[in-house]
Protein backbone atom coordinates (compact mmCIF):
# COMPACT_ATOMS: atom_id res chain seq x y z
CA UNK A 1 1.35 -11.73 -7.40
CA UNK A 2 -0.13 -13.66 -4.53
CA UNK A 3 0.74 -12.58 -0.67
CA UNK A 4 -1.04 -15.74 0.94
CA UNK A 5 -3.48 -15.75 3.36
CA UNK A 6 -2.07 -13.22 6.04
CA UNK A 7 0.69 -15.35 7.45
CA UNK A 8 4.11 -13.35 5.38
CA UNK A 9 5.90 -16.05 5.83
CA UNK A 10 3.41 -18.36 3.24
CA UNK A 11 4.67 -15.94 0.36
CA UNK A 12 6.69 -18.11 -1.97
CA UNK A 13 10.43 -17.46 -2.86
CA UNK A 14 9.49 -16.27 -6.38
CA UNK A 15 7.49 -13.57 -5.28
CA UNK A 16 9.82 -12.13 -2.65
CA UNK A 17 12.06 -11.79 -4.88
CA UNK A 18 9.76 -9.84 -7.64
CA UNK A 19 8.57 -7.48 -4.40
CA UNK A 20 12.65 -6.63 -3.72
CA UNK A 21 13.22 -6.14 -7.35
CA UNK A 22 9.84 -4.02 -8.03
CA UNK A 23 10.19 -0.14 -8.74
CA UNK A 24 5.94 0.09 -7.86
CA UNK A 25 4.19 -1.96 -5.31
CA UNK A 26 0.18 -1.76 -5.75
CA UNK A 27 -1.20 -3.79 -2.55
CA UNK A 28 -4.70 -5.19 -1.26
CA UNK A 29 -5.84 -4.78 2.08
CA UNK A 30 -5.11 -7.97 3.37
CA UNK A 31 -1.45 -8.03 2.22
CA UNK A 32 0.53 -8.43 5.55
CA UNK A 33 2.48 -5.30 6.37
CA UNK A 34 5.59 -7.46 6.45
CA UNK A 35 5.92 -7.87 3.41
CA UNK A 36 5.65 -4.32 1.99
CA UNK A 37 8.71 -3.70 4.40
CA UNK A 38 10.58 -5.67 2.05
CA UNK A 39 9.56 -3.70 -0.89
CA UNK A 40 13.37 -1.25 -1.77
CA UNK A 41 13.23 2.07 0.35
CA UNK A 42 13.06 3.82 -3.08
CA UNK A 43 9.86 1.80 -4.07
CA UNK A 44 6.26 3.27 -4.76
CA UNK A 45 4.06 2.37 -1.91
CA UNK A 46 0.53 2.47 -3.29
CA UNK A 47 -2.82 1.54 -1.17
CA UNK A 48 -6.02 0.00 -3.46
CA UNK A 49 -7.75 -2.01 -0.90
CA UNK A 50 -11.28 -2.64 -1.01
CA UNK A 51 -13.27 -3.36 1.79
CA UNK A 52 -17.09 -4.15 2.37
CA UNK A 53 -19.01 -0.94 1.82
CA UNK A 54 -15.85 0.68 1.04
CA UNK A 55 -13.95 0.92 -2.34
CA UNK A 56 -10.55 2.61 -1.70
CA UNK A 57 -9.83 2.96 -5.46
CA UNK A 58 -12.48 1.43 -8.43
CA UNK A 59 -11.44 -0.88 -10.20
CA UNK A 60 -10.99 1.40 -13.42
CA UNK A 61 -8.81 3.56 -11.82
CA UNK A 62 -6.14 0.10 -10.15
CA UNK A 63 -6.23 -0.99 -13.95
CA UNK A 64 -4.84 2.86 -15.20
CA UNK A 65 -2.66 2.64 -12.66
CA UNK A 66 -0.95 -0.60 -13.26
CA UNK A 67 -0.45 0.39 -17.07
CA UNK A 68 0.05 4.14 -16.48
CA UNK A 69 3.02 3.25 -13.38
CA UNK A 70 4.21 0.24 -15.63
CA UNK A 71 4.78 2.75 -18.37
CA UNK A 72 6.59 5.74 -16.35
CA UNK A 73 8.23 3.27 -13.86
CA UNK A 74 9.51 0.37 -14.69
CA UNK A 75 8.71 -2.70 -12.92
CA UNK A 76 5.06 -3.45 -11.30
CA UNK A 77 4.35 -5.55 -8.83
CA UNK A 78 0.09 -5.74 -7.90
CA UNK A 79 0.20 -7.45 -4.61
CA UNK A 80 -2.84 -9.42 -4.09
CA UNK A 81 -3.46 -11.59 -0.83
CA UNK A 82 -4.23 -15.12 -1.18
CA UNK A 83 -3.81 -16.47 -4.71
CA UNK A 84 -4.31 -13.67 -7.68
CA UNK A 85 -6.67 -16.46 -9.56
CA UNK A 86 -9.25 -17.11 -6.86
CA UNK A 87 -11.47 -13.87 -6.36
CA UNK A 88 -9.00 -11.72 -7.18
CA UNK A 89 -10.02 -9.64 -10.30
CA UNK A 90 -7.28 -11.31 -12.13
CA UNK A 91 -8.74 -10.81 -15.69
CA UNK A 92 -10.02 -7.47 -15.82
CA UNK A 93 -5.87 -6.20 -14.70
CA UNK A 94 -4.85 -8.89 -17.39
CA UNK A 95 -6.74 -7.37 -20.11
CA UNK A 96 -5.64 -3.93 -19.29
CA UNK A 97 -1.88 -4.18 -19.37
CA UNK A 98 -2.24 -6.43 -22.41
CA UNK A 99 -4.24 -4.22 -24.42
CA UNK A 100 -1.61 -1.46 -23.43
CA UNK A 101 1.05 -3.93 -24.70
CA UNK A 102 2.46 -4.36 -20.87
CA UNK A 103 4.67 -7.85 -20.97
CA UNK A 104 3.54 -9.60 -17.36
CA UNK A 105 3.94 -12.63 -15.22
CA UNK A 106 1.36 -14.35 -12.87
CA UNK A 107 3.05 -15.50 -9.29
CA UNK A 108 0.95 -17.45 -7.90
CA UNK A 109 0.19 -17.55 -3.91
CA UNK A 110 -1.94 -19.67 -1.17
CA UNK A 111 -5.54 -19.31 -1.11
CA UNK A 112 -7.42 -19.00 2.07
CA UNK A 113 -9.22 -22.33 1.52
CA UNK A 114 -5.95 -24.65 1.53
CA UNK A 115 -4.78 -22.23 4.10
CA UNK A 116 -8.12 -21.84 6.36
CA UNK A 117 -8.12 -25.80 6.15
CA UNK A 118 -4.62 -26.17 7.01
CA UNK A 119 -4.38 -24.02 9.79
CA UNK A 120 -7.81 -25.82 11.52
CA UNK A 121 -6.22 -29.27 10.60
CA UNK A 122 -8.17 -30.88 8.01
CA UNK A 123 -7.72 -31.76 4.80
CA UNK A 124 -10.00 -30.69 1.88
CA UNK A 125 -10.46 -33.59 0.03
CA UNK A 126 -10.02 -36.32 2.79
CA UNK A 127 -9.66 -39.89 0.81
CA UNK A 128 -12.68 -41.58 1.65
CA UNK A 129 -14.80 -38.25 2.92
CA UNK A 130 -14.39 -36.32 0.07
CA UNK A 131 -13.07 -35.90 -3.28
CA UNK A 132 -14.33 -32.91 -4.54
CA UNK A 133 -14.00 -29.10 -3.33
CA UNK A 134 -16.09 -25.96 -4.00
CA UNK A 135 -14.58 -22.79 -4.11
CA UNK A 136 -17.44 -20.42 -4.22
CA UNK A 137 -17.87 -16.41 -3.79
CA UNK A 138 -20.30 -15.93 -1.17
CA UNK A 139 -21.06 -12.43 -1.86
CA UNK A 140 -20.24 -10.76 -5.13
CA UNK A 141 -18.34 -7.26 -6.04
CA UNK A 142 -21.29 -5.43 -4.64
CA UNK A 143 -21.29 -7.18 -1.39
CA UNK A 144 -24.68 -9.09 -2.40
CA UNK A 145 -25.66 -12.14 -1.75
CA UNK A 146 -24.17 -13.92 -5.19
CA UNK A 147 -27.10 -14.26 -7.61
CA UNK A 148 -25.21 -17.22 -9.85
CA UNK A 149 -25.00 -19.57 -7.64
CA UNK A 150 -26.63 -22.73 -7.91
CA UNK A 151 -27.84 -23.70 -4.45
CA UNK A 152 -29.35 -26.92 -5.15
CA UNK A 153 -26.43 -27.77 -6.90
CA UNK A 154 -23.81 -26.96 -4.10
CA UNK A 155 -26.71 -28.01 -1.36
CA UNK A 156 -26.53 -31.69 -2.89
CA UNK A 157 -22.74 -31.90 -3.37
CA UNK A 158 -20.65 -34.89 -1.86
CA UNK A 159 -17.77 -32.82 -0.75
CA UNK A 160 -16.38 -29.73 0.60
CA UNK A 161 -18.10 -26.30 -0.07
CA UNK A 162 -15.73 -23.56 0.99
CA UNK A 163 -17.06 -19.73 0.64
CA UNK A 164 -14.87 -17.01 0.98
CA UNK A 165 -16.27 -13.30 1.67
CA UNK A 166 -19.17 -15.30 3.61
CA UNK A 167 -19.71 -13.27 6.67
CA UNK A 168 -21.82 -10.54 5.60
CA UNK A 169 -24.27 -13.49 3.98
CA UNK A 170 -23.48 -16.21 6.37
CA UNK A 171 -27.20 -16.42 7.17
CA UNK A 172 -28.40 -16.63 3.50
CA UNK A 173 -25.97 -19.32 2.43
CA UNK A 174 -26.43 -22.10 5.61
CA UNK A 175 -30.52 -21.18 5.10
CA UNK A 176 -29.94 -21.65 1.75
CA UNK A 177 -27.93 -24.82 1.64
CA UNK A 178 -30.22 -26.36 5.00
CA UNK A 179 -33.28 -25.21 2.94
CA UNK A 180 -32.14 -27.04 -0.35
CA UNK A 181 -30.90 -30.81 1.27
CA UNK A 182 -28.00 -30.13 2.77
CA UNK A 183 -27.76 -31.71 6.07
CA UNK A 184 -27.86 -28.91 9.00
CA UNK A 185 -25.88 -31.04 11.18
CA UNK A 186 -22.77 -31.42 9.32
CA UNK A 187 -19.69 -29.85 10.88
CA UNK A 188 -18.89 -26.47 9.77
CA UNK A 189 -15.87 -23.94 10.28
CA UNK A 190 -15.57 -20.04 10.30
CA UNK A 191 -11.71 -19.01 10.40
CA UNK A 192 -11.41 -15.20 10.81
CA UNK A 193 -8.32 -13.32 9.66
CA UNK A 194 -6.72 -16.85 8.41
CA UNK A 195 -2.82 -17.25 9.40
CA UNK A 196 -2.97 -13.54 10.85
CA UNK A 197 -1.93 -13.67 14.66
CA UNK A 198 -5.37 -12.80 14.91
CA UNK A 199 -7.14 -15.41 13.53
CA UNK A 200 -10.03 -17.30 15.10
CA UNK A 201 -11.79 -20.69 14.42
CA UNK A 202 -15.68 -20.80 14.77
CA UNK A 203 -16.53 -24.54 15.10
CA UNK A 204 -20.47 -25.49 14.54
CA UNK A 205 -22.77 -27.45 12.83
CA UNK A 206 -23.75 -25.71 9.21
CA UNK A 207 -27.50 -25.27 10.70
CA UNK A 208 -26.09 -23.35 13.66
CA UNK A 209 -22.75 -22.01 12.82
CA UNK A 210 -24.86 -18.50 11.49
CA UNK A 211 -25.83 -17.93 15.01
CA UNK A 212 -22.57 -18.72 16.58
CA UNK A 213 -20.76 -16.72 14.41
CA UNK A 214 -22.59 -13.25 15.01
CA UNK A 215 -23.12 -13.85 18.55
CA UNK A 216 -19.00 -14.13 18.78
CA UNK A 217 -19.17 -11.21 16.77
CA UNK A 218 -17.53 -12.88 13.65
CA UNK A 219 -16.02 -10.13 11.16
CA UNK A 220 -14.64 -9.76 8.01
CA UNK A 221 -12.48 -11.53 6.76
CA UNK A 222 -13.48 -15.42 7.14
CA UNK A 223 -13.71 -18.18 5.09
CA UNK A 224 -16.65 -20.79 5.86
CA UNK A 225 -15.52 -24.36 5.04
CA UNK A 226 -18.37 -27.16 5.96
CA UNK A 227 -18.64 -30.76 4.68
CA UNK A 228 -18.02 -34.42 5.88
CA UNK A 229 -14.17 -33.43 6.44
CA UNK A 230 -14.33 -31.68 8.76
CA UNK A 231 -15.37 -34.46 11.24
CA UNK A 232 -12.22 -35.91 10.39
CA UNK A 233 -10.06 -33.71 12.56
CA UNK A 234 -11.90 -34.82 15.91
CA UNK A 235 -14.08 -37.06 17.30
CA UNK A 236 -16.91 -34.22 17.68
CA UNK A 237 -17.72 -30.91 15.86
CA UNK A 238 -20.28 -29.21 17.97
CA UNK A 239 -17.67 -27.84 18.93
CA UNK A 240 -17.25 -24.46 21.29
CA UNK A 241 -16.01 -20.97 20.04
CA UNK A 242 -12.50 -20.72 19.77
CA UNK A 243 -9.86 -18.69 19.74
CA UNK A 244 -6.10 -19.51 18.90
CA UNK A 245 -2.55 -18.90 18.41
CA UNK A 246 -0.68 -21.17 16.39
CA UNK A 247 0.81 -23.48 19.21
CA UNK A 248 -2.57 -24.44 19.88
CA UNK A 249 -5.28 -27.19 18.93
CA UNK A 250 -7.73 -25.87 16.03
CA UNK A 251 -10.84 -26.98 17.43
CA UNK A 252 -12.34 -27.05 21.09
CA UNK A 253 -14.63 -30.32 21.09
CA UNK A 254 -17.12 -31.16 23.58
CA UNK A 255 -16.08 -34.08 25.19
């Protein structure tokens, strides 16, 4: 089940209701603390969030756990934030519960990308700017650099790239797009903690945003979204650092 991006209010109706109704609640990291308050008093709590450098539980041990609990408890619900399909594992806990014969549903939720996008005002696929989207793993389950992707592939691509778990490699990947064609001037976005009351927008160009972003001391988690869209929310996108609440403009331009 998808928790959204960080914002509890962005969790659809569907999967409140599942979280009220669930006997066993296994939650990410990034699931807001909100919404595990509206898990029933009586509920099973249990924490399986990863985080760079540091595995809570392996990945074995969250699949024995969703058949083992499903089995002795009842209902499951595995709380994932964002959407359960993008990054999120979703295949190897599929095959688990249904080789142990575990009937389940998917609820889907809002990926950081649409959300990241949203919250700094642009659109994704702007008619006329874009009409395709990436969604690409910077780093993979190791916290290395991704080895499959094909950089002169996404380097030459007439849309929007968006990377999620980009900050520990956010050097590699704007080298390695610059490097490869892509233009180092085009506007580029880092949004920290995305719909948290935390979150930040970093506002560059893709051949500086790198440097920006560690000397503002960007961390974990972000999502880096560059391409010709991101122009379209402003006038200018050498833009400034910034930092936000939600009653106020996404991007700091020069003027």
């Amino acid at each position: 089940m998808g928790a959204g991006p960080g914002d509890p209010e962005l969790v659809t109706l569907k999967a409140l209701r599942r979280l009220r109704e669930a006997d066993v609640v296994i939650h990410d990291r990034l699931v807001p603390i909100e919404l595990l308050h509206e898990a029933r008093p009586d509920a099973e709590i249990i924490d399986a969030g990863k985080s760079p450098g540091r595995h809570c539980l392996p990945q074995p041990e969250i699949n024995w756990l969703l058949v083992d609990r499903a089995r002795r408890r009842g209902r499951v619900v595995r709380l994932k934030g964002g959407d359960p399909a993008v990054f999120g594992r979703l295949a190897e806990e599929i095959e688990a519960v249904s080789k142990a014969g575990i009937p389940f549903e998917i609820v889907p939720g809002v990926t950081a990308a649409t959300a990241a996008a949203a919250r700094a005002g642009i659109s994704l696929t702007e008619r006329g700017h874009a009409s395709m989207v990436v969604l690409a793993a910077a780093t993979d389950h190791t916290g290395r650099v991704a080895s499959g992707l094909d950089w002169g592939l996404l380097a030459q691509a007439e849309g929007t790239l968006a990377f999620y778990m980009g900050v520990r490699a956010l050097e590699t990947v704007t080298a390695s797009l610059t490097a490869l064609g892509r233009d180092p001037r085009e506007p580029a976005i880092l949004v920290e903690r995305v719909g948290g009351a935390d979150e930040r927008v970093i506002a560059s160009r893709l051949g500086q945003i790198a440097a920006v972003a560690r000397a503002a001391g960007a961390q974990s988690p972000a999502m880096l979204i560059t391409g010709p869209v991101v122009r379209v929310g402003g006038p200018d996108t050498a833009c400034h650092l910034v930092g936000r609440t939600a009653a106020e403009p996404a991007l700091a331009r020069d003027v």
